[in-house]
C-alpha atoms as a PDB file:
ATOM      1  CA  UNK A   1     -15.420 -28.384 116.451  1.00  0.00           C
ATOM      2  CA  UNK A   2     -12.193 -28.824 115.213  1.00  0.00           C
ATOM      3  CA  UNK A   3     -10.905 -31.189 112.443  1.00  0.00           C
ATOM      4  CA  UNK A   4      -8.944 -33.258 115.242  1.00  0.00           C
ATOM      5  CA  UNK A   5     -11.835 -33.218 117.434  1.00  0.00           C
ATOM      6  CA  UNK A   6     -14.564 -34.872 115.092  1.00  0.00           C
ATOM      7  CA  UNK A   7     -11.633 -37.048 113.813  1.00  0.00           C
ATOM      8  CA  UNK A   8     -11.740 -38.197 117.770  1.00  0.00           C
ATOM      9  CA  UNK A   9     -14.903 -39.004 117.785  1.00  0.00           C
ATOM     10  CA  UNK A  10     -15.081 -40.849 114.303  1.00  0.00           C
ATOM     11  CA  UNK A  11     -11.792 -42.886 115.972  1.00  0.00           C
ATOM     12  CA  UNK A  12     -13.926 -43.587 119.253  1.00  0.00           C
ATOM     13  CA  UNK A  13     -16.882 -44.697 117.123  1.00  0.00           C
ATOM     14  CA  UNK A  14     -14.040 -47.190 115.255  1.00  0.00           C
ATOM     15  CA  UNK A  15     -12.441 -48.214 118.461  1.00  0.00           C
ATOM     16  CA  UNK A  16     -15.854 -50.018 119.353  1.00  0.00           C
ATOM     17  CA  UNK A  17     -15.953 -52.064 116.748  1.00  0.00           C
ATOM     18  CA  UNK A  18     -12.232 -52.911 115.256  1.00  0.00           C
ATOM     19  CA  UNK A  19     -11.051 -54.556 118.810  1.00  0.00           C
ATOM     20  CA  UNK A  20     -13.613 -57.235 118.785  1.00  0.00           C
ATOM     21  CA  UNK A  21     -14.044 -60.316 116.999  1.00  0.00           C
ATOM     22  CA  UNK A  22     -17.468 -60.640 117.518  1.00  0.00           C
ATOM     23  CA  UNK A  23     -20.699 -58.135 117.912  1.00  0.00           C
ATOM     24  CA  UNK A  24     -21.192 -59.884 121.637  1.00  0.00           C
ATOM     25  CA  UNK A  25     -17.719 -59.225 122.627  1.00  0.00           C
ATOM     26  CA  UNK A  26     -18.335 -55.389 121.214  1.00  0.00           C
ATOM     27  CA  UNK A  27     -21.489 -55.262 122.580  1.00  0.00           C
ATOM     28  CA  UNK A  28     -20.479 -56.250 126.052  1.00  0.00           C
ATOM     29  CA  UNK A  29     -17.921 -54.007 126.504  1.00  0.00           C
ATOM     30  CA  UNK A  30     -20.175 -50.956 125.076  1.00  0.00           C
ATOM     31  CA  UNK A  31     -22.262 -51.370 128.110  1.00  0.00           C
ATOM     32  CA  UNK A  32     -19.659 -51.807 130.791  1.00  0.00           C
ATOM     33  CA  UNK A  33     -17.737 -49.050 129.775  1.00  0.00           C
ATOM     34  CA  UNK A  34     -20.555 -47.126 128.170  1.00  0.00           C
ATOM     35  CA  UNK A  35     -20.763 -44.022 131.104  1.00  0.00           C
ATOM     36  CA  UNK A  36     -17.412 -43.427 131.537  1.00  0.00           C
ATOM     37  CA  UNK A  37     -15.453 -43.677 128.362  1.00  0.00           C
ATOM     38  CA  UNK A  38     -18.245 -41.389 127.087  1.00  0.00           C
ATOM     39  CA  UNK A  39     -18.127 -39.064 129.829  1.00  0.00           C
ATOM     40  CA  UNK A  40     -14.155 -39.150 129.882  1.00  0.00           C
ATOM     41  CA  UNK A  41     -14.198 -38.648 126.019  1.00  0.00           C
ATOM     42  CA  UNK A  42     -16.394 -35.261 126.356  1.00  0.00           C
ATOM     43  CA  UNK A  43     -13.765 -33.899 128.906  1.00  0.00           C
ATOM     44  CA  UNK A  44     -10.906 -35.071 126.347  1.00  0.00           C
ATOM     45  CA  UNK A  45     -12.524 -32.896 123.751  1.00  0.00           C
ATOM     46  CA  UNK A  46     -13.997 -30.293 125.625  1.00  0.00           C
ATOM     47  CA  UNK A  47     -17.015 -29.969 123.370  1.00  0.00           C
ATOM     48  CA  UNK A  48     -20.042 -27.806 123.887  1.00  0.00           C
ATOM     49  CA  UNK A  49     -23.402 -27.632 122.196  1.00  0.00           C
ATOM     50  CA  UNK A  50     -22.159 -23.922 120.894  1.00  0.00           C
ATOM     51  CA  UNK A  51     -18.652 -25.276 119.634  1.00  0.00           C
ATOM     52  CA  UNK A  52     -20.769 -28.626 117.702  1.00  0.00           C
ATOM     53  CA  UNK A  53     -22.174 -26.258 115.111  1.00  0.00           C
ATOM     54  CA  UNK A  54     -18.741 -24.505 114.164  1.00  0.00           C
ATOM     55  CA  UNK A  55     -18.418 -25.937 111.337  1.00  0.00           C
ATOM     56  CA  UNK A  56     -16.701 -25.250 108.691  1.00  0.00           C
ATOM     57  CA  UNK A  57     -17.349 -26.012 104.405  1.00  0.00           C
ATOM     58  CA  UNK A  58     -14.814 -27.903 103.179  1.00  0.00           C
ATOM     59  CA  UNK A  59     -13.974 -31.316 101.395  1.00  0.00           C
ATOM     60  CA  UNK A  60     -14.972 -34.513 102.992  1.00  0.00           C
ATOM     61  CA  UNK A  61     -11.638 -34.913 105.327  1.00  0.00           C
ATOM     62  CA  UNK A  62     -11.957 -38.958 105.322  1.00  0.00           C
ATOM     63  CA  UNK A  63     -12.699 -41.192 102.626  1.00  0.00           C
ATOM     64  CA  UNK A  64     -15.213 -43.911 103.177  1.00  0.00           C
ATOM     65  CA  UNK A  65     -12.930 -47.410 103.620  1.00  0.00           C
ATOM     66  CA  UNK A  66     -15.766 -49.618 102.677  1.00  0.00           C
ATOM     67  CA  UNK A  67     -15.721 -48.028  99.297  1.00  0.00           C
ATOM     68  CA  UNK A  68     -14.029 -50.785  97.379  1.00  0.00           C
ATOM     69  CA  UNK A  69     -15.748 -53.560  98.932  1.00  0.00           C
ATOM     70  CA  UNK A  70     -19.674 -52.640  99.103  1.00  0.00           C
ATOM     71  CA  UNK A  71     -21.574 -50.815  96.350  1.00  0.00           C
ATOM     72  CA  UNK A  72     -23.756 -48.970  99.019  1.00  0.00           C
ATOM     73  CA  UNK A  73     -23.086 -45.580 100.463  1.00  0.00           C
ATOM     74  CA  UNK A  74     -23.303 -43.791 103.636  1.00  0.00           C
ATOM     75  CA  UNK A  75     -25.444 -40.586 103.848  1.00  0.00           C
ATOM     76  CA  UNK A  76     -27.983 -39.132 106.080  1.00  0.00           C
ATOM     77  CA  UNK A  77     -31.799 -38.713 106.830  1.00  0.00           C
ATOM     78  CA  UNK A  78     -31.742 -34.961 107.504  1.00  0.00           C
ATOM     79  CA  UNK A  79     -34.116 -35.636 110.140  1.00  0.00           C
ATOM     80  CA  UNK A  80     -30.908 -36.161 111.987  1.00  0.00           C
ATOM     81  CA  UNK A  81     -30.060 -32.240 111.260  1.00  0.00           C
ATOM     82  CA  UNK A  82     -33.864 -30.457 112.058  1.00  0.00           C
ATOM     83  CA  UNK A  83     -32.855 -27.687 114.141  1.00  0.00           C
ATOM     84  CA  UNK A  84     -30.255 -26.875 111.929  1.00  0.00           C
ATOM     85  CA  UNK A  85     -30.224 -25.067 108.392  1.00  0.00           C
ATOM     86  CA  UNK A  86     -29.998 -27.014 105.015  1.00  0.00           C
ATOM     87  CA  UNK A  87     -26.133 -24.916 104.971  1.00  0.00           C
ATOM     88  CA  UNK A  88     -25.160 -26.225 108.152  1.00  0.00           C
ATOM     89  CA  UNK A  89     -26.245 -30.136 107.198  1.00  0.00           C
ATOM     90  CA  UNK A  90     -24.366 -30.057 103.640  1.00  0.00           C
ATOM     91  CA  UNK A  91     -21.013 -28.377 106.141  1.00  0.00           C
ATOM     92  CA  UNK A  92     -21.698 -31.366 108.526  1.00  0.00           C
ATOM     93  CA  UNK A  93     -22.130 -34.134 105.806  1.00  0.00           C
ATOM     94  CA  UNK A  94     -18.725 -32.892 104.279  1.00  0.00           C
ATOM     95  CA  UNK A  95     -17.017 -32.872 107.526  1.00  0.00           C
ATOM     96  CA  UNK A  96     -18.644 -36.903 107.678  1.00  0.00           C
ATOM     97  CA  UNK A  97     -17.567 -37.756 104.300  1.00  0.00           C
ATOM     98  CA  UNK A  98     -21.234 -38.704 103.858  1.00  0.00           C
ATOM     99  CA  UNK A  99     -22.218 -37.693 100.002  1.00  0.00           C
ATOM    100  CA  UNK A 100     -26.282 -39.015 100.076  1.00  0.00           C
ATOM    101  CA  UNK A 101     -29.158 -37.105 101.662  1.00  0.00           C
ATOM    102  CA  UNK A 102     -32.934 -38.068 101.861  1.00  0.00           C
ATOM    103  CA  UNK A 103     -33.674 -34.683 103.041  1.00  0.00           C
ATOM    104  CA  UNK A 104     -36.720 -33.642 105.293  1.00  0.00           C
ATOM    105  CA  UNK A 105     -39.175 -30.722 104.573  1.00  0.00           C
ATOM    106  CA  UNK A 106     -37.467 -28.467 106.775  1.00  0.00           C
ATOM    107  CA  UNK A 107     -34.462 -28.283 104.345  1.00  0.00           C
ATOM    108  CA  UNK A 108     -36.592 -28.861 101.172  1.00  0.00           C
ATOM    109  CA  UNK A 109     -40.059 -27.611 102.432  1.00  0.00           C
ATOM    110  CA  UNK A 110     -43.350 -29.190 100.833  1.00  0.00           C
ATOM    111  CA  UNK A 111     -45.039 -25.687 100.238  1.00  0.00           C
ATOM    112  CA  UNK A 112     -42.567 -24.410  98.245  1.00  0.00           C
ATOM    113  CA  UNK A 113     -42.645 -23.022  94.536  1.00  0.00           C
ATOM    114  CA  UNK A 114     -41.332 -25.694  91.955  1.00  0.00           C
ATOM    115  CA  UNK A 115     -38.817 -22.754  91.650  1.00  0.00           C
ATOM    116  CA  UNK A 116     -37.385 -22.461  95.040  1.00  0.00           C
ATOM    117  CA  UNK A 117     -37.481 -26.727  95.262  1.00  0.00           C
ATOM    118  CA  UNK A 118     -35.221 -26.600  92.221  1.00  0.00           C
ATOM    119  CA  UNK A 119     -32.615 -23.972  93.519  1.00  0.00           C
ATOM    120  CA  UNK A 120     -32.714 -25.844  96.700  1.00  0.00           C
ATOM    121  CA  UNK A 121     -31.705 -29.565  94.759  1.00  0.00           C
ATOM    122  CA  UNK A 122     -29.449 -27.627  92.896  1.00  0.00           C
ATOM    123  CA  UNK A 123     -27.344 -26.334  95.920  1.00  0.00           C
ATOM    124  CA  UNK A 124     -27.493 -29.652  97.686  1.00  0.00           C
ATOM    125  CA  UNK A 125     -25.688 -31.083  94.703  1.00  0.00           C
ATOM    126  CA  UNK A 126     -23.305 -28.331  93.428  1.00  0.00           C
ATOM    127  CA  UNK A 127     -22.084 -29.162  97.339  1.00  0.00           C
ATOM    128  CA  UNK A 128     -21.192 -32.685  95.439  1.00  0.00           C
ATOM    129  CA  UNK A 129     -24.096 -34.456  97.336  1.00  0.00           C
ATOM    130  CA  UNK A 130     -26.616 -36.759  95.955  1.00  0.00           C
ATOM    131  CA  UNK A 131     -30.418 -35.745  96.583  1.00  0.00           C
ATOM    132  CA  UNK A 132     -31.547 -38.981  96.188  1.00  0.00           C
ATOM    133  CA  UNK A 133     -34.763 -38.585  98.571  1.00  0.00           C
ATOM    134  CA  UNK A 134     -36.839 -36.717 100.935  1.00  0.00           C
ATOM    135  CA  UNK A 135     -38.999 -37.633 103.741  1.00  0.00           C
ATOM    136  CA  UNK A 136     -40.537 -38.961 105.750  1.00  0.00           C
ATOM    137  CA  UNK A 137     -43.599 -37.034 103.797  1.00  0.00           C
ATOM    138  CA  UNK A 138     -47.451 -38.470 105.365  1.00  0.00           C
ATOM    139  CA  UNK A 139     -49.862 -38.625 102.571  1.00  0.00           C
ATOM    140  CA  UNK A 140     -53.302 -38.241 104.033  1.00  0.00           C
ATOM    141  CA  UNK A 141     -55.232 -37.207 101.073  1.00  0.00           C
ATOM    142  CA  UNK A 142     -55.293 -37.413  97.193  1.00  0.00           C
ATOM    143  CA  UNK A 143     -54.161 -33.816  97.074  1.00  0.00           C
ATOM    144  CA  UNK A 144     -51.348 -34.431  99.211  1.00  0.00           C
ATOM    145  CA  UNK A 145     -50.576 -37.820  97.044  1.00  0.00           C
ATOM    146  CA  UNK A 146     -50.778 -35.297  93.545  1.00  0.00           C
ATOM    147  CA  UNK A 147     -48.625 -32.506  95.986  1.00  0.00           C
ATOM    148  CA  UNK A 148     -45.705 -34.864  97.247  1.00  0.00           C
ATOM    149  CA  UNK A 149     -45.232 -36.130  93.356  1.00  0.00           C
ATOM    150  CA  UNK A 150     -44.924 -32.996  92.073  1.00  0.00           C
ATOM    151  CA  UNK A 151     -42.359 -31.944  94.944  1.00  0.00           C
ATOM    152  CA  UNK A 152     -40.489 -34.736  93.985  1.00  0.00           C
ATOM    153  CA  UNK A 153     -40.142 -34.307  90.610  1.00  0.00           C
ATOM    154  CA  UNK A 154     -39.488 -30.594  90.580  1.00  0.00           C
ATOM    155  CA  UNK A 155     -36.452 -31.632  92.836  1.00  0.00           C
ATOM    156  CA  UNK A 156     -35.219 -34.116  90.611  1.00  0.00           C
ATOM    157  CA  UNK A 157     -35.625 -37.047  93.166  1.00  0.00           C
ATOM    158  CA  UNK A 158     -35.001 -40.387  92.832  1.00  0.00           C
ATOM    159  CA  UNK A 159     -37.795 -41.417  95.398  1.00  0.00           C
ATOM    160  CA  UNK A 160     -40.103 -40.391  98.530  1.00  0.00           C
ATOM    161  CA  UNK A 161     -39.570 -41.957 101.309  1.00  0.00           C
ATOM    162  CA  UNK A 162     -42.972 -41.994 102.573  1.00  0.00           C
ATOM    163  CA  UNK A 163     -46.651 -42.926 104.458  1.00  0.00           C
ATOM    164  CA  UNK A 164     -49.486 -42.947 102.924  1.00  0.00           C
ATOM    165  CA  UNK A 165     -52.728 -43.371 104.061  1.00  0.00           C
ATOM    166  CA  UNK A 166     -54.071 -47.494 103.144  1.00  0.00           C
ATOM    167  CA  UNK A 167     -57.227 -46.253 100.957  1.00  0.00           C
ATOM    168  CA  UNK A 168     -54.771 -43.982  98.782  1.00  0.00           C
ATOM    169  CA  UNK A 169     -52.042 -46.712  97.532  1.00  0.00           C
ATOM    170  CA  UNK A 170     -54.113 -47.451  94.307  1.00  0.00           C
ATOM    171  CA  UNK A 171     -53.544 -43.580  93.153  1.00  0.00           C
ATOM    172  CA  UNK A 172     -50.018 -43.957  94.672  1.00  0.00           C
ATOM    173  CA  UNK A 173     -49.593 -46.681  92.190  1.00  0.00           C
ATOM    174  CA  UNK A 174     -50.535 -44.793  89.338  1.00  0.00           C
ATOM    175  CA  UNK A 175     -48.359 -41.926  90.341  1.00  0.00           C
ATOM    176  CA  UNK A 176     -45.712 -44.099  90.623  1.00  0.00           C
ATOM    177  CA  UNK A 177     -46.454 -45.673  87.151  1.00  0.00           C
ATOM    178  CA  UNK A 178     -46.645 -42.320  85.315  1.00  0.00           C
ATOM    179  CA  UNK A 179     -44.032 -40.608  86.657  1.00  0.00           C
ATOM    180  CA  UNK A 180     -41.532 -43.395  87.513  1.00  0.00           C
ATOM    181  CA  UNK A 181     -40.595 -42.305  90.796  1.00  0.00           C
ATOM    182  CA  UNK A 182     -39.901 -44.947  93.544  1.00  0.00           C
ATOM    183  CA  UNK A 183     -41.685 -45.037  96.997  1.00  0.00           C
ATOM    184  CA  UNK A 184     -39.820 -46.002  99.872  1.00  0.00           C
ATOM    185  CA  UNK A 185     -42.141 -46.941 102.285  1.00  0.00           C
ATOM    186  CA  UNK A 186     -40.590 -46.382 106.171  1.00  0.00           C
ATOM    187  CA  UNK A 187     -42.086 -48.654 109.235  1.00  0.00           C
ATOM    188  CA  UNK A 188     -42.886 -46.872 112.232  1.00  0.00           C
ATOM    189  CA  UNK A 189     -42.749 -49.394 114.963  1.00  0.00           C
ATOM    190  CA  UNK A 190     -44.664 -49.432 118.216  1.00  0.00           C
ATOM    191  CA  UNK A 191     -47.657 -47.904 118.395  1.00  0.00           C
ATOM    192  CA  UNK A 192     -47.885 -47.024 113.880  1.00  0.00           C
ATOM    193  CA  UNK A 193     -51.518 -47.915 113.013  1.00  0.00           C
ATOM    194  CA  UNK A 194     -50.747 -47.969 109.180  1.00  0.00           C
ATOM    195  CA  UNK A 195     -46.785 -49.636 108.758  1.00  0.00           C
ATOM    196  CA  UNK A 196     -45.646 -50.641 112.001  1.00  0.00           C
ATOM    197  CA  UNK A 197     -43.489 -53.777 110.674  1.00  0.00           C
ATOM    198  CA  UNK A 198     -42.114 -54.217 107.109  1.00  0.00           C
ATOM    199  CA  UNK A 199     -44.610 -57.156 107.389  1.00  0.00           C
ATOM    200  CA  UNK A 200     -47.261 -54.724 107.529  1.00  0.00           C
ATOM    201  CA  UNK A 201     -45.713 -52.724 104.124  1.00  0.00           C
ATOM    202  CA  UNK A 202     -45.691 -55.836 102.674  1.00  0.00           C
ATOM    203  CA  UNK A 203     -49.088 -56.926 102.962  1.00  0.00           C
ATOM    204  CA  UNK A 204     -50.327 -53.951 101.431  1.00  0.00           C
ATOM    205  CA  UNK A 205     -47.747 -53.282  98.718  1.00  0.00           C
ATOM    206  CA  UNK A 206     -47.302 -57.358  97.331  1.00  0.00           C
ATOM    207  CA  UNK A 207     -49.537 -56.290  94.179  1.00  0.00           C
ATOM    208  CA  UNK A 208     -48.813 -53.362  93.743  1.00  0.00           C
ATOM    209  CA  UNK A 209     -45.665 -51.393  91.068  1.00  0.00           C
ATOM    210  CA  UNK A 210     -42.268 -53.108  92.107  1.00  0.00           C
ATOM    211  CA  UNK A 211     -41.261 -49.517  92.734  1.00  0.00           C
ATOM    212  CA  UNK A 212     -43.051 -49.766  95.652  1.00  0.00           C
ATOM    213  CA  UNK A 213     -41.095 -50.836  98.183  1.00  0.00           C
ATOM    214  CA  UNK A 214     -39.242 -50.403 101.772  1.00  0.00           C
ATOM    215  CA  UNK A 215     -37.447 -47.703 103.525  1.00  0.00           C
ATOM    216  CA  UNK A 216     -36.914 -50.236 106.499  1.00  0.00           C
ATOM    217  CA  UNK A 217     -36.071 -48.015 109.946  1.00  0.00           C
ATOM    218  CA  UNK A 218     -33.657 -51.033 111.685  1.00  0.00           C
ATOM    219  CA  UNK A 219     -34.305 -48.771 114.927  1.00  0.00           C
ATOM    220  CA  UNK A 220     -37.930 -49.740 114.502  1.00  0.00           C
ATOM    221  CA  UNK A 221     -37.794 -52.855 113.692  1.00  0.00           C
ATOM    222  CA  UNK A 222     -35.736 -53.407 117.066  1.00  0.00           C
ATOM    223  CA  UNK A 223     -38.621 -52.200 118.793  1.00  0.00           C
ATOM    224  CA  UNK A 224     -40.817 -54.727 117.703  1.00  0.00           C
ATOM    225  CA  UNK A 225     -38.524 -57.187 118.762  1.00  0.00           C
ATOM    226  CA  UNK A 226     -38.159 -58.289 115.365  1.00  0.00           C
ATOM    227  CA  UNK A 227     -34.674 -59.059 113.433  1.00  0.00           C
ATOM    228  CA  UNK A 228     -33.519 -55.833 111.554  1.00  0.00           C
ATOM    229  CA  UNK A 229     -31.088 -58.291 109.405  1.00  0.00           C
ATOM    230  CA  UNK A 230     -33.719 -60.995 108.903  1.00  0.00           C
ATOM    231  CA  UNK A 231     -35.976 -58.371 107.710  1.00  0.00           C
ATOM    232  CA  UNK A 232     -33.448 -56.483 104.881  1.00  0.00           C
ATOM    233  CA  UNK A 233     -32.825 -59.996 103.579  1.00  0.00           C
ATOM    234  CA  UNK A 234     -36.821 -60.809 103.822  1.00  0.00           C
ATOM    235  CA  UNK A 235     -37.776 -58.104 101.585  1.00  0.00           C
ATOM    236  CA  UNK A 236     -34.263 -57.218  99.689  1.00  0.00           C
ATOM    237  CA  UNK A 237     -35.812 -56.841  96.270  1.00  0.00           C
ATOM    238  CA  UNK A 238     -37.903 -54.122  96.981  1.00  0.00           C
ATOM    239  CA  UNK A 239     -35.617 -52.666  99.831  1.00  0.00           C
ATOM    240  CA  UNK A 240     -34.861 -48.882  98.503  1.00  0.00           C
ATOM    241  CA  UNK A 241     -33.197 -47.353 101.729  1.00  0.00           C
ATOM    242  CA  UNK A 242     -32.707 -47.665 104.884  1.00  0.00           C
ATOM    243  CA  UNK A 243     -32.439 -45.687 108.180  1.00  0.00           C
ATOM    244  CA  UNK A 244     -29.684 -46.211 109.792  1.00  0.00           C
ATOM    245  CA  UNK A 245     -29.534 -45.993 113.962  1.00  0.00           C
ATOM    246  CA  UNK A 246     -29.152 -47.964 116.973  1.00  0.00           C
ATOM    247  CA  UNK A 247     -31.460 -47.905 120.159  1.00  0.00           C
ATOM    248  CA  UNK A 248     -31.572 -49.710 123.647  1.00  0.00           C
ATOM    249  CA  UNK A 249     -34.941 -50.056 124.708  1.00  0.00           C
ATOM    250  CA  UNK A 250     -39.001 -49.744 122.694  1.00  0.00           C
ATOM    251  CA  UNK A 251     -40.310 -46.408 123.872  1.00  0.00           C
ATOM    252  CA  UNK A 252     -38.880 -43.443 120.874  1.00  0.00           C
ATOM    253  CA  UNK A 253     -38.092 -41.169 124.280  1.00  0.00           C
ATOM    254  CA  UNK A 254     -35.595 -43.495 125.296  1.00  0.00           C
ATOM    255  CA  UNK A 255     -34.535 -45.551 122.414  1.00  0.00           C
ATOM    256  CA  UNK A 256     -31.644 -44.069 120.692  1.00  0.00           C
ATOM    257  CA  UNK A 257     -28.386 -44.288 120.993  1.00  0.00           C
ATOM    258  CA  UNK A 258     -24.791 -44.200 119.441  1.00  0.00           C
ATOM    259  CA  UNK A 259     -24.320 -46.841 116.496  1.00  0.00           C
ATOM    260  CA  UNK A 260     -22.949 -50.000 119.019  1.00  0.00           C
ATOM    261  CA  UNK A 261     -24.511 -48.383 121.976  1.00  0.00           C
ATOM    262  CA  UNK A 262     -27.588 -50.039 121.954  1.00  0.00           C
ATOM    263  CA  UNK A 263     -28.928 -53.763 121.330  1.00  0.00           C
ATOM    264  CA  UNK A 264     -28.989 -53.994 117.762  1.00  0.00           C
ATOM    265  CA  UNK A 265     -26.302 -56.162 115.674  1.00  0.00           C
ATOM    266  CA  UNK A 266     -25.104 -54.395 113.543  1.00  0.00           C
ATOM    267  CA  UNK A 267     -22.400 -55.907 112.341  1.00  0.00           C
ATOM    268  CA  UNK A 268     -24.893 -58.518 111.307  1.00  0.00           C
ATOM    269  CA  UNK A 269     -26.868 -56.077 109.563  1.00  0.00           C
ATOM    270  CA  UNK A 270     -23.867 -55.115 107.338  1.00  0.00           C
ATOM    271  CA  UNK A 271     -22.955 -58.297 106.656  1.00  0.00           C
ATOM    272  CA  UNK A 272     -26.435 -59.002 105.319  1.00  0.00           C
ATOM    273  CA  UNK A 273     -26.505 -56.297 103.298  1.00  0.00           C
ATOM    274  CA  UNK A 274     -23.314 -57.534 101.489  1.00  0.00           C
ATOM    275  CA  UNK A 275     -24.424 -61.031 101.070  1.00  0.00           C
ATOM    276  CA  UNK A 276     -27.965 -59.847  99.488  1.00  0.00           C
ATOM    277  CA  UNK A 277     -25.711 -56.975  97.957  1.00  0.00           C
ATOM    278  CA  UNK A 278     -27.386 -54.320  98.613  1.00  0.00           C
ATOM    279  CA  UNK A 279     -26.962 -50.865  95.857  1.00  0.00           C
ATOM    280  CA  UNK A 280     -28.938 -48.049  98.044  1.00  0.00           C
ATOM    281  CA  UNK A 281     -28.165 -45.660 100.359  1.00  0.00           C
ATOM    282  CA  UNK A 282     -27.574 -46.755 104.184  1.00  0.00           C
ATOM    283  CA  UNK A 283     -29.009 -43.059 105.874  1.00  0.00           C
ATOM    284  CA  UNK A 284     -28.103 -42.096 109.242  1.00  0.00           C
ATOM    285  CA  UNK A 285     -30.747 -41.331 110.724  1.00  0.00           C
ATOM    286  CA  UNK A 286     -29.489 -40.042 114.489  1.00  0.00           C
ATOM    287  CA  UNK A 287     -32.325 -38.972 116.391  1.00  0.00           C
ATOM    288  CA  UNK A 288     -30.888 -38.482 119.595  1.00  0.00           C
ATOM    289  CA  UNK A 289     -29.097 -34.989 120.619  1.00  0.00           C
ATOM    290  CA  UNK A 290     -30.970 -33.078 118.468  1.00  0.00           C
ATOM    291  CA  UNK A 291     -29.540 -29.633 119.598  1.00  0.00           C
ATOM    292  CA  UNK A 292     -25.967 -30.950 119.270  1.00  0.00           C
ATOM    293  CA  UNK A 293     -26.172 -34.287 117.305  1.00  0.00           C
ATOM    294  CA  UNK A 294     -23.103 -33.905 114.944  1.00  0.00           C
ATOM    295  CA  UNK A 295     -20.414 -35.733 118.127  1.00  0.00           C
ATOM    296  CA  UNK A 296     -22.874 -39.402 117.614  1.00  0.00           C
ATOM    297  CA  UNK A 297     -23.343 -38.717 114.332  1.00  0.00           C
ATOM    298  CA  UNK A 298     -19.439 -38.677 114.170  1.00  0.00           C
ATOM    299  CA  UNK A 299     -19.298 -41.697 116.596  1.00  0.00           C
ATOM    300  CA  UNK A 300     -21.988 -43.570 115.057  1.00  0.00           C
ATOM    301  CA  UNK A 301     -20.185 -43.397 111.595  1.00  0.00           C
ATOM    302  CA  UNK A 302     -16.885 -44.528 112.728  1.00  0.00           C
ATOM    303  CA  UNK A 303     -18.351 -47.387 114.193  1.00  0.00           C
ATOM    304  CA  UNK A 304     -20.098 -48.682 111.629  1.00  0.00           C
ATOM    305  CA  UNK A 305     -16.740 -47.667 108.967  1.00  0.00           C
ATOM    306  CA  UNK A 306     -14.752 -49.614 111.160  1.00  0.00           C
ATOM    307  CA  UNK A 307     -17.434 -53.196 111.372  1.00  0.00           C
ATOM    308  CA  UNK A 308     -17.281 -52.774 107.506  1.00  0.00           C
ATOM    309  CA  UNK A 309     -13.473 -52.421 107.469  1.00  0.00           C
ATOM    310  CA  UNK A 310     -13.436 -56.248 109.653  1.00  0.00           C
ATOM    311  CA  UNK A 311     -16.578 -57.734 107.772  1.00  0.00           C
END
């Protein structure tokens, strides 16, 4: 994909949100026109699943215009990248612009030697990226608890975004104590037995270390038909990321979508996060198109640069 290409796409992603005044006006017009400005733009391009990946390394071609007025920062959840190499996501974040990744164990594997997990940190950041996170990492036993600390500290993290089981938060607690490492802990949604809800984090992490917290999914929350802005500014102390998506409907098959696709507001989610002024990372997390994802990613970032550019 060429530079003008992806600079298309991060331009379509703005044009949904700078025209409109308000997210129902935006919102309205994403689902009349939905089919065929998104089929016309693929002809425009000409894009392929083949030409997607040929990328190119290179310095972030577009600065982030929300720089000066929020504190946050746009990265990714390489869940967004897992059929593609840890070399190919850094080459796709600095086409974005995005410089924070919460990497998943395909790019920074669990079962690898406290070696290898430092040479992979270290490349992820001499690419001028920060490895602030990994995850989403299950925690199912004590061993796994003592394994996932370890990972994280041999990469230098600044948390886990992570699950673990109910009966093994006290010794999650103590790891977090001893080793001051954050947990982020991510809702699941429909169907998630253990966090379904940020209500149901809550609930289990109120006594716990105040580095426990909330990796809130807003794609999740959706699905629950609960208020993804409602819910940052419920539990904003102890929000330490967030996944960043949009989705039109509950099932996970059919739910996501293009940021300002789908049904969540999202302007309204940024502007909560500048009024409770929010200092973590907003990840993309773009599940859909996971053979060719980096056209939405590119859309889904323009959109949301150009709410923050009116908000």
């Amino acid at each position: 994909m060429s530079h003008q290409q992806l600079n298309l796409y991060i331009n379509f992603g703005c044009c949904y949100s700078t025209p409109y005044a308000t997210y129902q006006q935006c919102h309205k017009h994403n689902h009349h026109h939905m089919n065929y400005t998104r089929n016309e733009f693929l002809k425009l391009t000409g894009l392929s699943a083949a030409g997607a990946i040929a990328v190119t390394s290179g310095s972030s071609f577009i600065k982030d215009p929300a720089a000066s007025d929020f504190k946050f920062t746009l990265g990714l959840a390489s869940y967004t990248t897992r059929n593609f190499s840890l070399d190919d996501t850094i080459k796709m974040m600095l086409r974005l612009g995005l410089t924070s990744v919460s990497l998943k164990d395909k790019h920074l594997p669990l079962d690898a030697s406290a070696d290898d997990i430092k040479k992979t940190a270290d490349k992820v950041r001499s690419a001028g990226l920060n490895l602030y996170g990994a995850g989403v990492i299950y925690m199912k036993t004590a061993k796994e608890v003592e394994n996932t600390f370890a990972y994280a500290t041999s990469a230098g993290l600044e948390m886990i975004i992570g699950v673990p089981n109910h009966e093994l938060l006290p010794l999650v607690n103590e790891k977090v104590i001893s080793t001051n490492m954050k947990l982020a802990i991510h809702n699941h949604g429909p169907g998630d037995k253990l966090y379904a809800s940020p209500d149901d984090v809550y609930d289990k992490i109120k006594a716990l270390d105040k580095r426990i917290g909330f990796c809130i999914d807003i794609g999740h929350v959706q699905r629950l038909h609960q208020n993804p802005a409602a819910m940052l500014e419920k539990y904003k102390d102890r929000l330490f990321d967030i996944h960043m998506k949009d989705v039109v409907g509950e099932t996970e098959e059919n739910s996501p979508v293009e940021n300002g696709r789908g049904i969540i507001d999202i302007p309204k989610v940024l502007k909560t996060l500048k009024k409770i002024k929010y200092k973590g990372n907003l990840a993309f997390e773009y599940e859909k198109d996971g053979n060719d994802p980096l056209p939405g990613l590119a859309e889904s970032v323009g959109y949301v640069r150009g709410v923050i550019k009116m908000i």
